[in-house]
C-alpha atoms as a PDB file:
ATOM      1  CA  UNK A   1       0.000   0.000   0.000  1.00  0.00           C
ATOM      2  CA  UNK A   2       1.276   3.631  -0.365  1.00  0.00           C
ATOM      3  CA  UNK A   3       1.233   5.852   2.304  1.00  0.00           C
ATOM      4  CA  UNK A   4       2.114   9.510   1.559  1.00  0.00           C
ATOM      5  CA  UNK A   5       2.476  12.128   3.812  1.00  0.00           C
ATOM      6  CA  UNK A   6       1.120  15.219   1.250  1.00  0.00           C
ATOM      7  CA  UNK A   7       2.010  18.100   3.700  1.00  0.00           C
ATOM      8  CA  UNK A   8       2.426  21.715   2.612  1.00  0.00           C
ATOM      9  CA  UNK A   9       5.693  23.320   4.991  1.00  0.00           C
ATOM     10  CA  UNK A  10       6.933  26.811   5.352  1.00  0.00           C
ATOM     11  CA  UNK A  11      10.699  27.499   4.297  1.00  0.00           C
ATOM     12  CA  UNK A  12      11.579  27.105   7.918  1.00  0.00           C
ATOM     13  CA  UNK A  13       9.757  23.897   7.976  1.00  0.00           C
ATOM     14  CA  UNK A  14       6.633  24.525   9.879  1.00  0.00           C
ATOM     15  CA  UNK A  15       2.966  23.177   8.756  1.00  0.00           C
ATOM     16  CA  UNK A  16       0.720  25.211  10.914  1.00  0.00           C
ATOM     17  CA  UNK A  17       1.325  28.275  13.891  1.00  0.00           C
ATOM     18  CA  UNK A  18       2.280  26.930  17.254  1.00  0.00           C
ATOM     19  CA  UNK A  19      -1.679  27.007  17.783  1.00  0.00           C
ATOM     20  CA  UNK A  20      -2.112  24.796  14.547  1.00  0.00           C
ATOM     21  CA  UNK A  21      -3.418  27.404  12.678  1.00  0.00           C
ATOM     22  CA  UNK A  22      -3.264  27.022   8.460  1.00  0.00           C
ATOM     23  CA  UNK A  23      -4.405  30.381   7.526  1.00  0.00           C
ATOM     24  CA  UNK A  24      -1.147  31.389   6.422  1.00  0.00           C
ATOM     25  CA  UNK A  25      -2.031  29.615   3.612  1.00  0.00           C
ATOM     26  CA  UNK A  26      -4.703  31.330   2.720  1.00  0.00           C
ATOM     27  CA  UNK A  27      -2.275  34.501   2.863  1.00  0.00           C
ATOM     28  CA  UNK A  28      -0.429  33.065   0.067  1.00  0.00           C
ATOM     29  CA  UNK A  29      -3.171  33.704  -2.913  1.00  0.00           C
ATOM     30  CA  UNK A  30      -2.123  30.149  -4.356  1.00  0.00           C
ATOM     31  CA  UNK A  31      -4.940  29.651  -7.000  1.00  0.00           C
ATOM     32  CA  UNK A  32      -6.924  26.599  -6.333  1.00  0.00           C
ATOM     33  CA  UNK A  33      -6.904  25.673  -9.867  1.00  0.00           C
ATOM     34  CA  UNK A  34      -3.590  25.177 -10.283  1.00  0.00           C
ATOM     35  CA  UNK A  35      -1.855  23.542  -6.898  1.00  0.00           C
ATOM     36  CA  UNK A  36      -1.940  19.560  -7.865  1.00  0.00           C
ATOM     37  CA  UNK A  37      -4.203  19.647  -4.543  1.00  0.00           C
ATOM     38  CA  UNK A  38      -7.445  17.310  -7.347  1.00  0.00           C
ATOM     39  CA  UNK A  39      -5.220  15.546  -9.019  1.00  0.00           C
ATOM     40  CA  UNK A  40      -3.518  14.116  -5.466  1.00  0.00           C
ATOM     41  CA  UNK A  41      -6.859  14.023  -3.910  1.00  0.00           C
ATOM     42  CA  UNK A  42      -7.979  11.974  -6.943  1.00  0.00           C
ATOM     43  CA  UNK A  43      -5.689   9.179  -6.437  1.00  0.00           C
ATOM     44  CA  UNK A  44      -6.096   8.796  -2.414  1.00  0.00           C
ATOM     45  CA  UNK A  45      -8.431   6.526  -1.451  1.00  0.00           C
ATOM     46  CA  UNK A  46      -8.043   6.446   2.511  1.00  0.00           C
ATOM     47  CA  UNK A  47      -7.452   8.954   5.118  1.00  0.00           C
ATOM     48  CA  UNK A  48      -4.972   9.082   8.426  1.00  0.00           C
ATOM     49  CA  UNK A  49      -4.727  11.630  10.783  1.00  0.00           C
ATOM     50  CA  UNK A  50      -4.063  12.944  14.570  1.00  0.00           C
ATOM     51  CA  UNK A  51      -6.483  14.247  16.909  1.00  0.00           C
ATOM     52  CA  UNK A  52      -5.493  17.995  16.736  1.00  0.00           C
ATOM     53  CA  UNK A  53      -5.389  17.978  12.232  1.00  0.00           C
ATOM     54  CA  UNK A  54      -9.154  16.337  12.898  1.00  0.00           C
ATOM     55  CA  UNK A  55     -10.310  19.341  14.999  1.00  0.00           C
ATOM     56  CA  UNK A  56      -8.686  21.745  12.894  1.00  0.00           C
ATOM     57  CA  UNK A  57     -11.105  20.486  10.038  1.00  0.00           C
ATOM     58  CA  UNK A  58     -13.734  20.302  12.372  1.00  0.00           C
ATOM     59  CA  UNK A  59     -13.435  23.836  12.693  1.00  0.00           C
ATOM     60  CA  UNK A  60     -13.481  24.256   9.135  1.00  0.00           C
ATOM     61  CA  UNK A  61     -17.903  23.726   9.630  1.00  0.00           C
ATOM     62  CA  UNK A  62     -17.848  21.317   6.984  1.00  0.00           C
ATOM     63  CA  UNK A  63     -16.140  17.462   6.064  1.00  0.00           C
ATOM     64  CA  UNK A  64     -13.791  18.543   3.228  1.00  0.00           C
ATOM     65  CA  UNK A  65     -13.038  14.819   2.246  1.00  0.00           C
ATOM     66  CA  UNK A  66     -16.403  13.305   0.825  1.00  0.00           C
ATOM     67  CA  UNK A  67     -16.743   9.631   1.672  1.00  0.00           C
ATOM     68  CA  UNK A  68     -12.925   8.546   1.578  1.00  0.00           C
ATOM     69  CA  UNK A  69     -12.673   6.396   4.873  1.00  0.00           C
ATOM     70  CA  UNK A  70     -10.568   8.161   7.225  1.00  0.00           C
ATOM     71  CA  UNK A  71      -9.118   6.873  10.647  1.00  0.00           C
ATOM     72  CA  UNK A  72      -8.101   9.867  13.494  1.00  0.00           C
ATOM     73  CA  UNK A  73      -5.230   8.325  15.634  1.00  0.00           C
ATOM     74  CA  UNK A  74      -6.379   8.817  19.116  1.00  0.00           C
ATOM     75  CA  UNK A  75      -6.271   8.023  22.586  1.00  0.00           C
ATOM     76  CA  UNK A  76      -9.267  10.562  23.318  1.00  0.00           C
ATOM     77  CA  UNK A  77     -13.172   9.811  21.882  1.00  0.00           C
ATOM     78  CA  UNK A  78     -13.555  11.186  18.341  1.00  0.00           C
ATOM     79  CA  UNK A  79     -17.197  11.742  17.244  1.00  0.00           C
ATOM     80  CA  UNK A  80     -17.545  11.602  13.475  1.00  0.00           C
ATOM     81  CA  UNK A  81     -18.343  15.048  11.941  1.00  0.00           C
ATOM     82  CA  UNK A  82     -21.271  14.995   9.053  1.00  0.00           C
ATOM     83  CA  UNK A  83     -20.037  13.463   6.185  1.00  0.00           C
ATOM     84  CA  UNK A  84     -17.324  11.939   7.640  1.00  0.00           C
ATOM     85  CA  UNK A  85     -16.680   8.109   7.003  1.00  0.00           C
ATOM     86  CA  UNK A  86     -15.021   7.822  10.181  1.00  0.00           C
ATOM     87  CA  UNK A  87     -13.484   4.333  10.435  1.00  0.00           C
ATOM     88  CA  UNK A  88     -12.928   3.005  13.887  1.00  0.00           C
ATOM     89  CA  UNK A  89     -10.605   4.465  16.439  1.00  0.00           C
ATOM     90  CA  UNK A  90      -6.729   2.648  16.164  1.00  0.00           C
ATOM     91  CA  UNK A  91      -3.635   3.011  16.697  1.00  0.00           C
ATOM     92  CA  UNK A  92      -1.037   4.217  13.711  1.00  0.00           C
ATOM     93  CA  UNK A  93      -0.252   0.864  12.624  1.00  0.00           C
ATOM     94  CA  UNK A  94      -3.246  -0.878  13.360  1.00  0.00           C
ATOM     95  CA  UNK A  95      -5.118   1.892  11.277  1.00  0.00           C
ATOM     96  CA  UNK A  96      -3.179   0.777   8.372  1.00  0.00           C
ATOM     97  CA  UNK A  97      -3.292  -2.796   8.478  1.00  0.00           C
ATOM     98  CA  UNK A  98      -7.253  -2.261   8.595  1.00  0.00           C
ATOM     99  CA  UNK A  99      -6.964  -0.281   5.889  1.00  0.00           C
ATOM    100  CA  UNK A 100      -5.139  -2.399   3.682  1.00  0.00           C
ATOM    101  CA  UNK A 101      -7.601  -5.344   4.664  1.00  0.00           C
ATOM    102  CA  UNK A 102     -10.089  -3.063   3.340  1.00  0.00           C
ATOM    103  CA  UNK A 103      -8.685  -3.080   0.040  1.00  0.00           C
ATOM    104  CA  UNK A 104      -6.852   0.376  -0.070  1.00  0.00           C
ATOM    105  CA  UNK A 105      -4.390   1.243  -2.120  1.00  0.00           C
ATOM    106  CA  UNK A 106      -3.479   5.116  -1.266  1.00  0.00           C
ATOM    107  CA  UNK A 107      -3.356   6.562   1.979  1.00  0.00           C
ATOM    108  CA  UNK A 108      -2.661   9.640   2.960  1.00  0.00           C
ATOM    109  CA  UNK A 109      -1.268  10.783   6.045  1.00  0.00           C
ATOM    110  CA  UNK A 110      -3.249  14.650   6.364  1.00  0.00           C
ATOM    111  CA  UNK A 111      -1.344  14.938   9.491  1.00  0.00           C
ATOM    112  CA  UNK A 112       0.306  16.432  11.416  1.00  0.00           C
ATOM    113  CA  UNK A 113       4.103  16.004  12.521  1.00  0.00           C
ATOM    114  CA  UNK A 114       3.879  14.045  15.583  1.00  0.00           C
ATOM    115  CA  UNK A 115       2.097  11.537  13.409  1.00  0.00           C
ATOM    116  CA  UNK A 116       4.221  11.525  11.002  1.00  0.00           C
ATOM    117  CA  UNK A 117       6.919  11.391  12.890  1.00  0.00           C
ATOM    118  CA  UNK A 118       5.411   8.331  14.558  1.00  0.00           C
ATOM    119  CA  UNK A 119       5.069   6.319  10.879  1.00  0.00           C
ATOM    120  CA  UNK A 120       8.458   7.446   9.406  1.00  0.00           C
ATOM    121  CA  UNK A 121       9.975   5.439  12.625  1.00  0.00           C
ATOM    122  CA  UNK A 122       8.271   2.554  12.016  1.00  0.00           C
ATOM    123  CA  UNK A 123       9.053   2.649   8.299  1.00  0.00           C
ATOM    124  CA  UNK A 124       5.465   3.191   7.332  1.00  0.00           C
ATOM    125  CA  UNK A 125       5.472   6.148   5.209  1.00  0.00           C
ATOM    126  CA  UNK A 126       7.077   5.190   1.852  1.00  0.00           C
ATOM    127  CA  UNK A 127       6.016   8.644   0.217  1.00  0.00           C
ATOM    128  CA  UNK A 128       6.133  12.371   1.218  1.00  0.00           C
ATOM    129  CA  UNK A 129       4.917  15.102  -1.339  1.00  0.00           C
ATOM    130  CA  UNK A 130       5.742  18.161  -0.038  1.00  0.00           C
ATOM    131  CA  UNK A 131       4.434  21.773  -1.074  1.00  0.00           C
ATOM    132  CA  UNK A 132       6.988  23.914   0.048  1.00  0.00           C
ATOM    133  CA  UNK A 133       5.407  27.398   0.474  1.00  0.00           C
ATOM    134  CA  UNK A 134       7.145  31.080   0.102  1.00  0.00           C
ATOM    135  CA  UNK A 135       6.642  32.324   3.246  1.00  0.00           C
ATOM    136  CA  UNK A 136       8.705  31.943   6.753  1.00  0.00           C
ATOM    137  CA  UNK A 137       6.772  31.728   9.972  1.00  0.00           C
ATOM    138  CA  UNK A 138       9.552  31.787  12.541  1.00  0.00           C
ATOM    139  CA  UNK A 139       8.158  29.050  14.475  1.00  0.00           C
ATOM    140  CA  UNK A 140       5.083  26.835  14.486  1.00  0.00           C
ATOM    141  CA  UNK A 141       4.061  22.938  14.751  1.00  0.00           C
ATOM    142  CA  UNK A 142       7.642  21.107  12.628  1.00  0.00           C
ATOM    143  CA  UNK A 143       7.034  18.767   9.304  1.00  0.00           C
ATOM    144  CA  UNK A 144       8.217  15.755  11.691  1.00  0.00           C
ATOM    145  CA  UNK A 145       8.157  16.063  15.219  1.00  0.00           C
ATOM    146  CA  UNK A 146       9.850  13.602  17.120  1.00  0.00           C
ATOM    147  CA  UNK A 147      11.553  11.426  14.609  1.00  0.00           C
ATOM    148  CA  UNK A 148      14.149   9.141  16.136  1.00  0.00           C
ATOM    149  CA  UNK A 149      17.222   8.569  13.248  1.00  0.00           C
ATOM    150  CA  UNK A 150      17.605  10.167  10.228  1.00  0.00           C
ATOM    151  CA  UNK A 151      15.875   8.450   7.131  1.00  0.00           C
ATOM    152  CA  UNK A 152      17.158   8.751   3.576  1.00  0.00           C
ATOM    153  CA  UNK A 153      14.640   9.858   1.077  1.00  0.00           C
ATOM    154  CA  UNK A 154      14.944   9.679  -3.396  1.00  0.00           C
ATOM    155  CA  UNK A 155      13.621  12.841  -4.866  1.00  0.00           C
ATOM    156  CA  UNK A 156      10.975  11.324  -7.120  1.00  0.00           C
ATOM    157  CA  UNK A 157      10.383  14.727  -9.099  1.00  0.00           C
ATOM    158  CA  UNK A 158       9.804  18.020  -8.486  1.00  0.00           C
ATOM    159  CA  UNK A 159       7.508  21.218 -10.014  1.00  0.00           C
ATOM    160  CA  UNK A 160       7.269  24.816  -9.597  1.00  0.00           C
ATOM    161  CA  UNK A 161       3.764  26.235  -9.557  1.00  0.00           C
ATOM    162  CA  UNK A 162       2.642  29.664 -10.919  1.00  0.00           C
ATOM    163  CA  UNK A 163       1.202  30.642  -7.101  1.00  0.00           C
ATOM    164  CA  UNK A 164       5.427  30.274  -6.480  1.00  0.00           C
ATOM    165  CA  UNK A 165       6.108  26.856  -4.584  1.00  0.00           C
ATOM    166  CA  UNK A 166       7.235  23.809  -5.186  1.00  0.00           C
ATOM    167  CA  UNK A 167       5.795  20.620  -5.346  1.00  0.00           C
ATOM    168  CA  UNK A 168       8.643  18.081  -3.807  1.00  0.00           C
ATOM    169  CA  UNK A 169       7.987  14.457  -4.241  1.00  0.00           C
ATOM    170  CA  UNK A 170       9.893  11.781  -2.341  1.00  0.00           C
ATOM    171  CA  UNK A 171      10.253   8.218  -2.286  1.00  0.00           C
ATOM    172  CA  UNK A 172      11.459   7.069   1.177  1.00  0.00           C
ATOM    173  CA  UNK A 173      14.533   4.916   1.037  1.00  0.00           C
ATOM    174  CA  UNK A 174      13.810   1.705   3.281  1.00  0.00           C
ATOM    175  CA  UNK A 175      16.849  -0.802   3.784  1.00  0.00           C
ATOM    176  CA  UNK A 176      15.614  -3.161   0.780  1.00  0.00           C
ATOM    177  CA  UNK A 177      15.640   0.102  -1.835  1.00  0.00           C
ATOM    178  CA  UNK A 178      18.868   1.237  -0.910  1.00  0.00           C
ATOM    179  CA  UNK A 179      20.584  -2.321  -1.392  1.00  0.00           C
END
């Protein structure tokens, strides 16, 4: 199964204020026509992500994701938002294994670093597609927080968009790859 982490950053490496607020994004006038946001979207076809990403789109008012199953990495009660396919509550790798018993081929890790951080130890992630955004926030909530040895990643490709970032895609080098 893939799992990619699709994660826009900040030059300094930060995906969200120190408060987990994304509205610097919004700052950026990226046009949503042109950001490879769809075309990603398109090819996901399972969600993963911690507690405090699933009450920042909670606060959004509406479930952004359609039907795509998604399972929020817990150890507090989650209550499914309307719309939401909420999948039972797991841990990180047991939310994987059930969703490759389901059948899924693409899941994406929406966030946030701790979780992240979390998968990349246990060699779970084998993607990352990072939009890497013109702007520096000084400090905020890191891409990875908490990851325990460094991990070697292939650039898979990159592109530059017209709203000015960059679109980095990376395989993640596991011991079998590299040999």
């Amino acid at each position: 199964m893939k799992v990619t982490y699709y994660v826009a950053t900040s030059m300094d490496g930060f995906i969200a204020k120190k408060d987990g607020d994304v509205a610097w994004l919004d700052q950026l006038d990226i046009p949503q026509q042109d950001n490879g946001y769809e075309e990603f979207f398109s090819s996901v076809d399972a969600l993963i992500m911690g507690r405090k990403t699933y009450e920042l789109v909670e606060g959004f008012g509406t479930w952004p994701y359609g039907d795509t199953p998604a399972w929020v990495c817990s150890t507090q009660a989650i209550t499914a938002m309307n719309g939401c396919n909420l999948q039972p509550q797991l841990p990180p790798q047991q939310a994987l294994e059930s969703a490759e018993e389901m059948g899924m081929e693409h899941l994406w890790v929406v966030g946030g670093g701790i979780l992240a951080a979390s998968l990349i130890n246990k060699s779970l992630i084998n993607h990352i597609s990072i939009a890497h955004m013109p702007i520096i926030l000084g400090e905020g909530i890191p891409l990875f927080d908490g990851v325990e040895k460094p991990q070697q990643a292939k650039l898979q490709s990159s592109q530059v968009y017209t709203g000015g970032f960059t679109q980095l895609n990376y395989e993640i080098q596991t011991k079998e790859k590299r040999q």
